[in-house]
Protein backbone atom coordinates (compact mmCIF):
# COMPACT_ATOMS: atom_id res chain seq x y z
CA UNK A 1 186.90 63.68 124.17
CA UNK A 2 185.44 66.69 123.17
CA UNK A 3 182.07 67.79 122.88
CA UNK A 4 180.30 67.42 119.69
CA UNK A 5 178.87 70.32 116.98
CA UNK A 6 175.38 69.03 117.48
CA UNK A 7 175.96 69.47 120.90
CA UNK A 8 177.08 73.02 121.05
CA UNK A 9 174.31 73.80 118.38
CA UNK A 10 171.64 72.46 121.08
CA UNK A 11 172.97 74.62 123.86
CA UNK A 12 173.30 77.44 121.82
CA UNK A 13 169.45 77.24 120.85
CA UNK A 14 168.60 76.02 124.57
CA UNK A 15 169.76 79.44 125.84
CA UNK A 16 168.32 81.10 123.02
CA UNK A 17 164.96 79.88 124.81
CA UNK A 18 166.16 80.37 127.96
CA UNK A 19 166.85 83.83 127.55
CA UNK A 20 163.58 84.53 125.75
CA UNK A 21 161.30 82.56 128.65
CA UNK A 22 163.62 84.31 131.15
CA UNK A 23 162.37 87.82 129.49
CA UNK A 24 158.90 87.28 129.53
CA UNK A 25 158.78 86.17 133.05
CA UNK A 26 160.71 89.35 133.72
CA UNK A 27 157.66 91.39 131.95
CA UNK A 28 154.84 89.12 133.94
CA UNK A 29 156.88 90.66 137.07
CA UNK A 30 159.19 87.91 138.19
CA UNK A 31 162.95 88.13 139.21
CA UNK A 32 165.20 86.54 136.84
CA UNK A 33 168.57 86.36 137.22
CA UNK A 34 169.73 86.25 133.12
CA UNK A 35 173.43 86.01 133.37
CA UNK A 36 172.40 82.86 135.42
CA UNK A 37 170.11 81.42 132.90
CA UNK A 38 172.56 81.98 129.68
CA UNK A 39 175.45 80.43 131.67
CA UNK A 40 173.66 77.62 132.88
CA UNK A 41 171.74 77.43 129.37
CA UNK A 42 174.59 77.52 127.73
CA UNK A 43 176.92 74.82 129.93
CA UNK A 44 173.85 72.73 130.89
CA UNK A 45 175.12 69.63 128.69
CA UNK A 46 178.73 70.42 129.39
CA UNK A 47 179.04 66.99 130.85
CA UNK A 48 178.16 65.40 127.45
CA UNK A 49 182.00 66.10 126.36
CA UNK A 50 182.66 63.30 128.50
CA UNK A 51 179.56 61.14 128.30
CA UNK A 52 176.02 60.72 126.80
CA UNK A 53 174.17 58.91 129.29
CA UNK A 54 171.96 60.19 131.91
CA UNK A 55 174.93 60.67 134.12
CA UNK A 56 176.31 63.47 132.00
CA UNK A 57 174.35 66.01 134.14
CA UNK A 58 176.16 65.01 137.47
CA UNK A 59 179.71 64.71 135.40
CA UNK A 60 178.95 68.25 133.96
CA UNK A 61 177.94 69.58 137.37
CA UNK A 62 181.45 68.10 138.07
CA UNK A 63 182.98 69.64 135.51
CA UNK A 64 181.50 72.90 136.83
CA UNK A 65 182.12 72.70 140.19
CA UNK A 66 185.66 72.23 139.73
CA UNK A 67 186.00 74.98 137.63
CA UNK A 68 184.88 76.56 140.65
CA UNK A 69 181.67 78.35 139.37
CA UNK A 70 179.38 78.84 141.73
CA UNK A 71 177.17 76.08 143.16
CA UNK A 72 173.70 78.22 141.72
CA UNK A 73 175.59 77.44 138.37
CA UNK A 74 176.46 73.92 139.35
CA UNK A 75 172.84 73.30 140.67
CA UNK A 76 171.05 74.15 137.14
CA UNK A 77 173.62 71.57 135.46
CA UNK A 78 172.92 68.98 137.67
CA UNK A 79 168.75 69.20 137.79
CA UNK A 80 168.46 70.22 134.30
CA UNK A 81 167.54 65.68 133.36
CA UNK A 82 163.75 65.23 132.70
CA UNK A 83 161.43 67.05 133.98
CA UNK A 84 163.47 65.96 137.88
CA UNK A 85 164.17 62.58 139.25
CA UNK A 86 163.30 61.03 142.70
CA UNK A 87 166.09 59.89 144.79
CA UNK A 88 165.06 55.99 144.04
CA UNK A 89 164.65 56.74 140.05
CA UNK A 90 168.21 58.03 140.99
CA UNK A 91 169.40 55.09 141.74
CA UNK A 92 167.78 52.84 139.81
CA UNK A 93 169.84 54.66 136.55
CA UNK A 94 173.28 54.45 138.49
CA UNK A 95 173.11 58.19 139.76
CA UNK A 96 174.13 59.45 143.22
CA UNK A 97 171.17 58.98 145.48
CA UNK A 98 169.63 62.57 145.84
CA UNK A 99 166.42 64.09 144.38
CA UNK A 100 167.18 65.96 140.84
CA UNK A 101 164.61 68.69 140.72
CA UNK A 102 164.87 72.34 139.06
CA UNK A 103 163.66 74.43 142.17
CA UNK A 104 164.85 77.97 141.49
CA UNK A 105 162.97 79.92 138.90
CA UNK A 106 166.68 80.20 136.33
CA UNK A 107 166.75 75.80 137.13
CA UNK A 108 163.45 75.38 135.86
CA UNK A 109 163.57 77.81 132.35
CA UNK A 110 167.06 75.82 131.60
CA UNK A 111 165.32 72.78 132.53
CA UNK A 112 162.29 73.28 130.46
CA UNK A 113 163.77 75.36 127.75
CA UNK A 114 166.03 71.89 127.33
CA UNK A 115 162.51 70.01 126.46
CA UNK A 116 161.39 72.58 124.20
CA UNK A 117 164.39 71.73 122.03
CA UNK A 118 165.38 68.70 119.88
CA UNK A 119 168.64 68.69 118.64
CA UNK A 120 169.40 71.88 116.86
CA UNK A 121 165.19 73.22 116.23
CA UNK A 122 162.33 74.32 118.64
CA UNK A 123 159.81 71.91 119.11
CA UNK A 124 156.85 71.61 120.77
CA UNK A 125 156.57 70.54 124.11
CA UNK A 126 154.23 67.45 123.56
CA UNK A 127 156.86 66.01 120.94
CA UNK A 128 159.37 66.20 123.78
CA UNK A 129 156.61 63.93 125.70
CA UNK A 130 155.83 61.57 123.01
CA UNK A 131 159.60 61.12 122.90
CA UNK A 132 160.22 60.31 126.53
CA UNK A 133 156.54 58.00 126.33
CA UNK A 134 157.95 55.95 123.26
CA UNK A 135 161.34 55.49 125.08
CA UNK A 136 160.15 54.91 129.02
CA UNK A 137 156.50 53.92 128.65
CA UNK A 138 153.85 56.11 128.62
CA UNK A 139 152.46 55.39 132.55
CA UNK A 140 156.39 56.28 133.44
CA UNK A 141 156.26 58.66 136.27
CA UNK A 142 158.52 61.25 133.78
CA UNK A 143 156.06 61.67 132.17
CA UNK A 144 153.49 63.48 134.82
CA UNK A 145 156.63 65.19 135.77
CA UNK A 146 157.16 66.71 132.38
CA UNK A 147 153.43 67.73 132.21
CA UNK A 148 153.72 69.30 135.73
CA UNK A 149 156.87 71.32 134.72
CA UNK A 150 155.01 72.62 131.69
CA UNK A 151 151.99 73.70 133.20
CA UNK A 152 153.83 75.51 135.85
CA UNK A 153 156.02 77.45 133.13
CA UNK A 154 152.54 77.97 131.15
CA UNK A 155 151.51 79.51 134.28
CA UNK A 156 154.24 81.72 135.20
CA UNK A 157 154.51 83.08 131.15
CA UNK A 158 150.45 83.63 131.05
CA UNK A 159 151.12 85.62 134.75
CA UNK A 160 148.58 83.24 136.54
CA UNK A 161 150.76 82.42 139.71
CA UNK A 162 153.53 84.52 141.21
């Protein structure tokens, strides 16, 4: 199938961010591992050369993990949907029943550095909500998540939690 231009353009500005939010949080102190964030910044929607539904984070983690990169790799891929869904949510959208949550400081800048783009440009972060309001409902539970993934990453890059 292939993976689209738009596609590739996305990931290519995704790790862009990643590597800058991965920087700062090396300056405020924190341990980053970069070659960790560009891969998994750059392969994050690897999965969409197959598929463009939520699934194409497990099929990319697939992808991945039969390429036999390892499974820190493999993890970012897989968590990097929303802001992390709930084993139930899971299954409610035809995914494996597991929890999807960045938990690992290079999951979380690929996972939020995904939000803070839209399509091929930076955007900012509350457009990424509005987005996932208009499409899921605004009292969706995503959407707490989302806020809760920012404010942690607003706290790590102002150096107000460790």
């Amino acid at each position: 199938m292939g993976t689209p231009s738009h596609v590739i353009d996305h990931c290519i500005n995704v790790t862009r961010i990643a590597l800058r939010i991965g920087s700062q949080l090396i300056f405020r102190g924190h341990e980053v591992d970069m070659q960790l964030v560009e891969a998994g910044a750059l392969l994050h929607d690897i999965g969409r050369s197959r598929t463009h539904e939520i699934d194409h984070a497990i099929v990319g983690a697939e992808i991945v993990r039969e390429m036999g990169m390892p499974d820190e790799l493999v993890n970012i891929i897989e968590v990097h949907i929303g802001a992390g869904i709930p084993a139930d949510e899971a299954v409610e959208l035809g995914l494996p029943e597991k929890h999807y949550f960045a938990e690992t400081i290079e999951e979380k800048i690929v996972a939020y550095a995904d939000k803070l783009i839209m399509g091929r440009r930076e955007v900012p972060f509350k457009l990424t909500v509005d987005g996932f309001a208009l499409k899921l409902g605004e009292d969706h539970p995503s959407i707490d998540r989302l806020w809760t993934l920012h404010n942690e990453m607003e706290d790590l890059l102002q150096g107000l939690t460790s």
